[in-house]
Protein backbone atom coordinates (compact mmCIF):
# COMPACT_ATOMS: atom_id res chain seq x y z
CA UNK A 1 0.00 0.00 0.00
CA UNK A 2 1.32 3.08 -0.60
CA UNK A 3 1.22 6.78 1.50
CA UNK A 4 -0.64 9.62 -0.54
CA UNK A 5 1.91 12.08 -1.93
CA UNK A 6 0.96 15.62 -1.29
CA UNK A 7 -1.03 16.91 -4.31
CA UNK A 8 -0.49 19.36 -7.02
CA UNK A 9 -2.23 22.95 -8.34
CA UNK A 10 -2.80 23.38 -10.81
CA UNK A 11 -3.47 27.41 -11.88
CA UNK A 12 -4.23 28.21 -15.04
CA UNK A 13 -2.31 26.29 -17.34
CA UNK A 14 0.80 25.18 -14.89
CA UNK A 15 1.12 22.76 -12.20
CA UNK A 16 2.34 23.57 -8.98
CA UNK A 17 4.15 21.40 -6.70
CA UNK A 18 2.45 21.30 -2.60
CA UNK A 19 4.39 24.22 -0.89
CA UNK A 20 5.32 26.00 -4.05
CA UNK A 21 4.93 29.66 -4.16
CA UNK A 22 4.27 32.02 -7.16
CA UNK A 23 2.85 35.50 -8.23
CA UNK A 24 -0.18 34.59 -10.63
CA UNK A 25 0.01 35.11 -14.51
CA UNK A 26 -3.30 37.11 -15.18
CA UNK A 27 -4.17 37.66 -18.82
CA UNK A 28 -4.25 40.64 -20.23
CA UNK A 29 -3.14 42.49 -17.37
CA UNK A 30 0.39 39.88 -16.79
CA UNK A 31 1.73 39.02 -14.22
CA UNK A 32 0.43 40.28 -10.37
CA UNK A 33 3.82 41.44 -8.33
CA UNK A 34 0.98 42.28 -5.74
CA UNK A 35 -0.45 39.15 -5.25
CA UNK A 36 1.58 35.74 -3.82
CA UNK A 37 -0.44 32.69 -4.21
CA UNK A 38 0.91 28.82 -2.73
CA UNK A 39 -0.20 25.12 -3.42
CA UNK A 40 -1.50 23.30 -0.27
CA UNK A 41 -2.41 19.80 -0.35
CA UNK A 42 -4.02 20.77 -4.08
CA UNK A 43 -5.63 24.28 -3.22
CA UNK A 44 -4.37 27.08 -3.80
CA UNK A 45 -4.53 29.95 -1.75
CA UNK A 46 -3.75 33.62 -2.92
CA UNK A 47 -3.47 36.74 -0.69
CA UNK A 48 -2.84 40.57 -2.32
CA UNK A 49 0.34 41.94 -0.03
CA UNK A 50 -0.78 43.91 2.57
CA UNK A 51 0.66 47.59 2.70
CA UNK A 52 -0.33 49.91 5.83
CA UNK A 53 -1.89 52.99 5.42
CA UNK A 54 -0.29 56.20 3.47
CA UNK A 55 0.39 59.17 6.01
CA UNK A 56 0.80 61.78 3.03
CA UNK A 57 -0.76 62.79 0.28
CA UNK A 58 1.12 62.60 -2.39
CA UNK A 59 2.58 58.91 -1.59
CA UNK A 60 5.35 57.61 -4.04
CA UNK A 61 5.74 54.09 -5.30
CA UNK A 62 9.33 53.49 -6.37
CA UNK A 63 10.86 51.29 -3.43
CA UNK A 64 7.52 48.74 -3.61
CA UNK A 65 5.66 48.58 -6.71
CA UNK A 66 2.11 47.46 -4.04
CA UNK A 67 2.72 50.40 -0.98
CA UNK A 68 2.89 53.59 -1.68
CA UNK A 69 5.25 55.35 0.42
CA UNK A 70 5.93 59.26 1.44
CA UNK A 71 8.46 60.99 -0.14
């Protein structure tokens, strides 16, 4: 008899191995820098990247593409 392997994902057109991380491919806007999905047991699970609140107005994104930061 054998054990059951941990399972695959399988996103869009790829395969994902159990514990693998990756940003998701998103047609026709590309791939998401924001967004970090992982393969558990076969499901995946995505989260957006969680950025804390601006504390200016005119915030500037060039360190972190996802949180805008002051200048």
């Amino acid at each position: 008899m054998q054990a059951d392997a941990p399972r695959a994902c399988r996103f869009g057109r790829r395969w994902y191995l159990n514990n693998e991380s990756w940003h998701p491919f998103v047609p026709p806007f590309g791939e998401m820098k924001c967004i970090l999905c992982w393969c558990v047991s076969g499901e995946t699970h995505c989260q957006r990247q969680e950025c804390p609140p601006s504390a200016c107005t005119s915030p500037a994104t060039r360190d972190n593409p996802c949180c805008a930061k002051c200048r």
